[in-house]
PDB file of N, CA and C in Angstrom:
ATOM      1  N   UNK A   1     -11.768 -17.357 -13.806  1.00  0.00           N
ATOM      2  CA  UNK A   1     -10.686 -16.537 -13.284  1.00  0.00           C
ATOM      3  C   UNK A   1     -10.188 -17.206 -12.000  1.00  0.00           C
ATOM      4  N   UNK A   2      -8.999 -17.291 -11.633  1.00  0.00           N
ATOM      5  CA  UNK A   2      -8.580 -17.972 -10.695  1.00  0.00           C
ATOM      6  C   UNK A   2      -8.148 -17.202  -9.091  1.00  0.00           C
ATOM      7  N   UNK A   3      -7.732 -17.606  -8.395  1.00  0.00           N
ATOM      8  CA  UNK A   3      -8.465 -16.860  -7.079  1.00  0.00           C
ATOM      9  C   UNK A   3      -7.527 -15.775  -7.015  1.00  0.00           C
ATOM     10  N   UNK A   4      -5.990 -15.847  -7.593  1.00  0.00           N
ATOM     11  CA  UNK A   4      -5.137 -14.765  -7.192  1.00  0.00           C
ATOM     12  C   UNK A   4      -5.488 -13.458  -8.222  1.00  0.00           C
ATOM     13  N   UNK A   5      -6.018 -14.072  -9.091  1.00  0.00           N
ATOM     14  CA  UNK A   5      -6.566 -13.114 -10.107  1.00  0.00           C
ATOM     15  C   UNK A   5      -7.825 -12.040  -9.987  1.00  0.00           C
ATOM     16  N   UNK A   6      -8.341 -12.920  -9.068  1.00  0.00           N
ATOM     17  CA  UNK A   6     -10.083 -11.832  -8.115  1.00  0.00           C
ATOM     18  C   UNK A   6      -9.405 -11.557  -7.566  1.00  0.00           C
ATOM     19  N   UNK A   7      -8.500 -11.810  -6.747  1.00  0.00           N
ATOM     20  CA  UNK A   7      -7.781 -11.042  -5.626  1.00  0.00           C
ATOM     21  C   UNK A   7      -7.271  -9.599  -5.927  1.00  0.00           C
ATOM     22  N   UNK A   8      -6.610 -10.146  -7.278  1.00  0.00           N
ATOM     23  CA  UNK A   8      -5.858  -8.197  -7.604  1.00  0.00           C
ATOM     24  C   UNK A   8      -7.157  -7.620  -8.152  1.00  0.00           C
ATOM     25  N   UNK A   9      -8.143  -8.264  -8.761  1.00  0.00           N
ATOM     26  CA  UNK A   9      -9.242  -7.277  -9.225  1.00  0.00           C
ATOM     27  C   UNK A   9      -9.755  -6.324  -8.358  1.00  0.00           C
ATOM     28  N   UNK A  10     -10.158  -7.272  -7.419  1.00  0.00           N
ATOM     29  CA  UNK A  10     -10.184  -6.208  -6.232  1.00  0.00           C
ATOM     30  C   UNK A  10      -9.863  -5.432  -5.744  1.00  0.00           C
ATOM     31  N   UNK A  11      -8.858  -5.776  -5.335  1.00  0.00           N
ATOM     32  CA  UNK A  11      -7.619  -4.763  -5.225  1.00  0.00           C
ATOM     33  C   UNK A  11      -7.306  -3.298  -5.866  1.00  0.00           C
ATOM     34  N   UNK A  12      -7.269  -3.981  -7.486  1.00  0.00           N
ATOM     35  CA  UNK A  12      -7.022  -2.679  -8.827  1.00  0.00           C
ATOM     36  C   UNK A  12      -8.638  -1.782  -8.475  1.00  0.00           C
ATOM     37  N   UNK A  13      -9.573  -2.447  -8.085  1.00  0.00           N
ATOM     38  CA  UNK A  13     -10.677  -1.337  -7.690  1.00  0.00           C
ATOM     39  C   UNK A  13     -11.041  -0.726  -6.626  1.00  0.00           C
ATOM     40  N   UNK A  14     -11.032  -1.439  -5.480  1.00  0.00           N
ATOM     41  CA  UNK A  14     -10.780  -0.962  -4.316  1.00  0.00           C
ATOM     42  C   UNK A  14      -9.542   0.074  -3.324  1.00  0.00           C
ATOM     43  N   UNK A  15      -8.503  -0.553  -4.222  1.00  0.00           N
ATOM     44  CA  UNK A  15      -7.259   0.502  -3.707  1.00  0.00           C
ATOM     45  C   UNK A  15      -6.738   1.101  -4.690  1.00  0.00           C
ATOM     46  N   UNK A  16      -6.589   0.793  -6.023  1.00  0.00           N
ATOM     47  CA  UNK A  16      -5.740   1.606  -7.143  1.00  0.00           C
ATOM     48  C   UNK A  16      -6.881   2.246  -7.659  1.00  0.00           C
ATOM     49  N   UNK A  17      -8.198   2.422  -7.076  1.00  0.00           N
ATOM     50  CA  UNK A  17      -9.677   3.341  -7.938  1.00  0.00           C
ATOM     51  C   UNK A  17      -9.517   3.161  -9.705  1.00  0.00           C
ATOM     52  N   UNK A  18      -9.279   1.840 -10.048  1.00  0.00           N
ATOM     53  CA  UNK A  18      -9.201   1.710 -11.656  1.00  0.00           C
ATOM     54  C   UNK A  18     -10.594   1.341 -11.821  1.00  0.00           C
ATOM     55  N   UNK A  19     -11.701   1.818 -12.791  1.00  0.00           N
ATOM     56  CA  UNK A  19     -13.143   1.256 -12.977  1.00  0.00           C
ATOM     57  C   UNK A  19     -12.877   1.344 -14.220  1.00  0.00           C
ATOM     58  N   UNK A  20     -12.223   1.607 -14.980  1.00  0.00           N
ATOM     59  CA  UNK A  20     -12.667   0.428 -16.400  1.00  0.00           C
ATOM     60  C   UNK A  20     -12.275  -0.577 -16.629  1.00  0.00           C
ATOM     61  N   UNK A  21     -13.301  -1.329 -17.184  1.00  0.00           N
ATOM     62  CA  UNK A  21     -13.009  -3.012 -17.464  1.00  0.00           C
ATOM     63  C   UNK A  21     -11.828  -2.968 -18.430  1.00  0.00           C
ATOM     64  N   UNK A  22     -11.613  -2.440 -19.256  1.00  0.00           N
ATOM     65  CA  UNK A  22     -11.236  -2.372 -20.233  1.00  0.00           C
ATOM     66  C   UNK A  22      -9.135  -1.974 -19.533  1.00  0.00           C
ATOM     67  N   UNK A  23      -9.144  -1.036 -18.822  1.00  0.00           N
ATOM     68  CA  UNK A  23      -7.974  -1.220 -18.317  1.00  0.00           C
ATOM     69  C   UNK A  23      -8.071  -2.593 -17.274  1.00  0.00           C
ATOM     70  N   UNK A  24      -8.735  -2.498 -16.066  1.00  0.00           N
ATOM     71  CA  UNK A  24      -8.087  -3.880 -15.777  1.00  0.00           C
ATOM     72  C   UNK A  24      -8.030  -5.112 -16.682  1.00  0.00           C
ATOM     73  N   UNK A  25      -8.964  -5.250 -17.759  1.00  0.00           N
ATOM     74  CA  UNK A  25      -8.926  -6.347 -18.737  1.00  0.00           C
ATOM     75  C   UNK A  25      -6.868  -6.320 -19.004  1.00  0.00           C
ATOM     76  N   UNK A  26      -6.291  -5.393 -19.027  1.00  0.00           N
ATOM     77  CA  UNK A  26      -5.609  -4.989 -19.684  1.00  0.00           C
ATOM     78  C   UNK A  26      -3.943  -5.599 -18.857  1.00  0.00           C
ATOM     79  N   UNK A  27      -4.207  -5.804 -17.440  1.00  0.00           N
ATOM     80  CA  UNK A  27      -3.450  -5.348 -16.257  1.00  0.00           C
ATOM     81  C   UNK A  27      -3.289  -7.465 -15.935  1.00  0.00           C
ATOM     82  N   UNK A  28      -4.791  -8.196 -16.531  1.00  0.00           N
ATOM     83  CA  UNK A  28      -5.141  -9.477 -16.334  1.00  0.00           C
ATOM     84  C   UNK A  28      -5.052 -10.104 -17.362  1.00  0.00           C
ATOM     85  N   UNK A  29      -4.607 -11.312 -17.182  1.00  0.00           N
ATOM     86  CA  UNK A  29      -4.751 -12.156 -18.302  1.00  0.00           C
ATOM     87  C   UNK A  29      -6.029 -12.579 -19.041  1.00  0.00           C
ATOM     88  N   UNK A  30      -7.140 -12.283 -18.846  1.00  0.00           N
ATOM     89  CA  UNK A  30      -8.606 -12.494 -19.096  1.00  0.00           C
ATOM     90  C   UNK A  30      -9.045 -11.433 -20.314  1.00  0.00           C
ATOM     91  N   UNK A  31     -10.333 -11.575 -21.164  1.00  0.00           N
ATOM     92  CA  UNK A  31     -10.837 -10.667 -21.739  1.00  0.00           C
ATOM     93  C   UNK A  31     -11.766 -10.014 -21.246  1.00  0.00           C
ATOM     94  N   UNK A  32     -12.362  -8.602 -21.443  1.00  0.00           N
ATOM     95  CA  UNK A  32     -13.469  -7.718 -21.021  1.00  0.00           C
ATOM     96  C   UNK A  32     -14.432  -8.223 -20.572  1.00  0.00           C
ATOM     97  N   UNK A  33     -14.861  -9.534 -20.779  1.00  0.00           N
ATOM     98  CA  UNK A  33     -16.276 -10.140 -20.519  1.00  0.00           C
ATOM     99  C   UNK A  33     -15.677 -10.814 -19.214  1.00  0.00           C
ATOM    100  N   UNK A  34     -14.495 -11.445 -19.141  1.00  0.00           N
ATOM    101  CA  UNK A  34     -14.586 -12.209 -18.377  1.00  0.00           C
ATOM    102  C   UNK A  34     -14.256 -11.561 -17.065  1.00  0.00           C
ATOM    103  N   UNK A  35     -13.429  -9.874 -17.345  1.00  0.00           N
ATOM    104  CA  UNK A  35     -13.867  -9.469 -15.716  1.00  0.00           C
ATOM    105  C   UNK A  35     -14.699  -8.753 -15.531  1.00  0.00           C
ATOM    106  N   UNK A  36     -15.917  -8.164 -17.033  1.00  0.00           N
ATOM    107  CA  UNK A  36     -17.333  -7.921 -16.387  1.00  0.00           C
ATOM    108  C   UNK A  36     -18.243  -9.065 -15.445  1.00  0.00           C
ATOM    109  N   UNK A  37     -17.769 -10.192 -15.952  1.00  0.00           N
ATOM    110  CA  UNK A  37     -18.052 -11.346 -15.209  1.00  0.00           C
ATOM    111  C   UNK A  37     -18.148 -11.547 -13.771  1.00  0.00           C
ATOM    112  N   UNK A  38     -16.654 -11.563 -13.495  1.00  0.00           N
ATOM    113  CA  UNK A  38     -15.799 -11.680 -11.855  1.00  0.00           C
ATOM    114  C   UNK A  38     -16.528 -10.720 -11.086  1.00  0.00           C
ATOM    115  N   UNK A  39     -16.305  -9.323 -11.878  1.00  0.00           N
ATOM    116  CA  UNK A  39     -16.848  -7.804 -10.751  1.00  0.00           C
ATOM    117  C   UNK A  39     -18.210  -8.047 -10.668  1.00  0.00           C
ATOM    118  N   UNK A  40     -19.215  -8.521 -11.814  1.00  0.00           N
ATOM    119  CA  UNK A  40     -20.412  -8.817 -11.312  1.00  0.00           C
ATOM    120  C   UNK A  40     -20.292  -9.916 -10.166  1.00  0.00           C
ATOM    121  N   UNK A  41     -20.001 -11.012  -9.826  1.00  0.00           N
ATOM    122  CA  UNK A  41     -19.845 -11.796  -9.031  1.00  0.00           C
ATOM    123  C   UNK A  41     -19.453 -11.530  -7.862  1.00  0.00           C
ATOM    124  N   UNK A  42     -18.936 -10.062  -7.755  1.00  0.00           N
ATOM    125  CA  UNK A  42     -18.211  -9.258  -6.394  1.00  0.00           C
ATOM    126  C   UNK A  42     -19.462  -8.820  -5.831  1.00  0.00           C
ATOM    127  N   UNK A  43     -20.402  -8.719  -6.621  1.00  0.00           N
ATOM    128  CA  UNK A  43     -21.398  -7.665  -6.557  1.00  0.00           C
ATOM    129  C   UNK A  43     -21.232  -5.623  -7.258  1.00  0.00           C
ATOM    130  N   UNK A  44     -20.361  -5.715  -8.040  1.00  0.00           N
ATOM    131  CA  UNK A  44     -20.092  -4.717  -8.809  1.00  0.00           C
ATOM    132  C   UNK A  44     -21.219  -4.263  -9.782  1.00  0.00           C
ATOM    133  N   UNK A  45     -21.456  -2.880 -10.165  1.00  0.00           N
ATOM    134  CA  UNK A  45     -22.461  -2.385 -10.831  1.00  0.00           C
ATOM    135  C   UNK A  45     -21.703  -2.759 -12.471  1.00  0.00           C
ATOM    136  N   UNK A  46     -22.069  -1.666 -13.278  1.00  0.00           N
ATOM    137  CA  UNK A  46     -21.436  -1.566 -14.346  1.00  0.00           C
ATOM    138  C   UNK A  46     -22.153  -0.169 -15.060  1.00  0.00           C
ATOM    139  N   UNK A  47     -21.525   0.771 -16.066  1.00  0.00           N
ATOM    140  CA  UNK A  47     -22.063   1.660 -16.677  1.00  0.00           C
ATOM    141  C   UNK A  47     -21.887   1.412 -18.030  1.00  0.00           C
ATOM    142  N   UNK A  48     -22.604   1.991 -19.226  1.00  0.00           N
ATOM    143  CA  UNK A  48     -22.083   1.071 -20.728  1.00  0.00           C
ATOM    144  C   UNK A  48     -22.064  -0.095 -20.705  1.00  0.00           C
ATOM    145  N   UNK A  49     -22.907  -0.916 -20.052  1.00  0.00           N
ATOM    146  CA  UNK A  49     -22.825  -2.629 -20.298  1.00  0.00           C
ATOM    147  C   UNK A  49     -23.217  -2.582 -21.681  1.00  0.00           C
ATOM    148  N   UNK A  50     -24.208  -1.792 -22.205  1.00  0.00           N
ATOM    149  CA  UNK A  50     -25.087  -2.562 -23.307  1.00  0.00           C
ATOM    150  C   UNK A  50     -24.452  -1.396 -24.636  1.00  0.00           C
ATOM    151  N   UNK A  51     -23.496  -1.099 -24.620  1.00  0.00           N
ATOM    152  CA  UNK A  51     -22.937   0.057 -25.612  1.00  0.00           C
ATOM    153  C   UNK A  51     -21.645  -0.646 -26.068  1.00  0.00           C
ATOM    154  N   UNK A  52     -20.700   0.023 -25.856  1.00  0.00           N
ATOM    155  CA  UNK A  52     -19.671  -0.342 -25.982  1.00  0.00           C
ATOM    156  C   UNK A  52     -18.405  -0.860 -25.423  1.00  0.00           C
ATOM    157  N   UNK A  53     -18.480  -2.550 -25.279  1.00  0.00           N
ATOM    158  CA  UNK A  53     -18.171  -3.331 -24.681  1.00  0.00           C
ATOM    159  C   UNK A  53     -16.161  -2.152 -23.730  1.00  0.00           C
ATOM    160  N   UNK A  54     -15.896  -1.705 -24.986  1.00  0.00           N
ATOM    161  CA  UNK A  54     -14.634  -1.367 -24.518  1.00  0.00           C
ATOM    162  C   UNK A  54     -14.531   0.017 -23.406  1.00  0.00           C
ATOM    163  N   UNK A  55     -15.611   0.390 -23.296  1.00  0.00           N
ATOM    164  CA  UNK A  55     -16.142   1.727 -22.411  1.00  0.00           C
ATOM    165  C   UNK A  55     -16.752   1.431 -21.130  1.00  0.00           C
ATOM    166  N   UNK A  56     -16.941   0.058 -20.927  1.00  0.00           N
ATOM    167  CA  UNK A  56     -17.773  -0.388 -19.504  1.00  0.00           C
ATOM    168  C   UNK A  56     -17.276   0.283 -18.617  1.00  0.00           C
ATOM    169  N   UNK A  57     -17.418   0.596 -17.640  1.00  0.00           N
ATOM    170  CA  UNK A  57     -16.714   1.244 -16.196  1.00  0.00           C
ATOM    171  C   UNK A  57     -17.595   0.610 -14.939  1.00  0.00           C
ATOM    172  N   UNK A  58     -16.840   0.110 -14.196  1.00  0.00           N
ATOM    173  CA  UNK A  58     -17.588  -0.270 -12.870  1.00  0.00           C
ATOM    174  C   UNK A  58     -17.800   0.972 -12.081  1.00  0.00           C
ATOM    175  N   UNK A  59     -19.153   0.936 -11.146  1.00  0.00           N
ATOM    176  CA  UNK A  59     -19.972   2.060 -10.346  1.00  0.00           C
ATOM    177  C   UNK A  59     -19.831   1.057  -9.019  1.00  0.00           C
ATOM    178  N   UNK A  60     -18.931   2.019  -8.346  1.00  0.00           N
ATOM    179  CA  UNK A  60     -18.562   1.296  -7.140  1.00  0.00           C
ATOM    180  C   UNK A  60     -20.657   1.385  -6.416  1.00  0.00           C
ATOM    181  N   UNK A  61     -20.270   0.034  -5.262  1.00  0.00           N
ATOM    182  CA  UNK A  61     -21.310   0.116  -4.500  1.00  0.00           C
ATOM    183  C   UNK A  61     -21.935   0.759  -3.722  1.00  0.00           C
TER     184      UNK A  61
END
């Protein structure tokens, strides 16, 4: 993911309160994995990791 792209992730979670992967997947050019990826790398939790990939929701810190 490229840097302007973590930038709005952040952003879409920190100021627009969006926690599903699945909408920001949606908002980014990337697939579900790749911004369960990024937000893990933020240090982001996750809920539904191991269920259903399209239901993940990030658990703020």
């Amino acid at each position: 993911m490229n840097k302007l792209s973590s930038k709005y992730l952040v952003q879409m979670i920190e100021k627009d309160h969006i926690y599903s992967v699945l909408e920001l997947a949606g908002h980014l050019p990337y697939a579900v994995m790749d911004v369960v990826s990024e937000a893990a790398r933020f240090g982001y939790s996750f809920d539904n990791l191991m269920q259903d990939p399209n239901k993940v929701v990030i658990v703020k810190k």
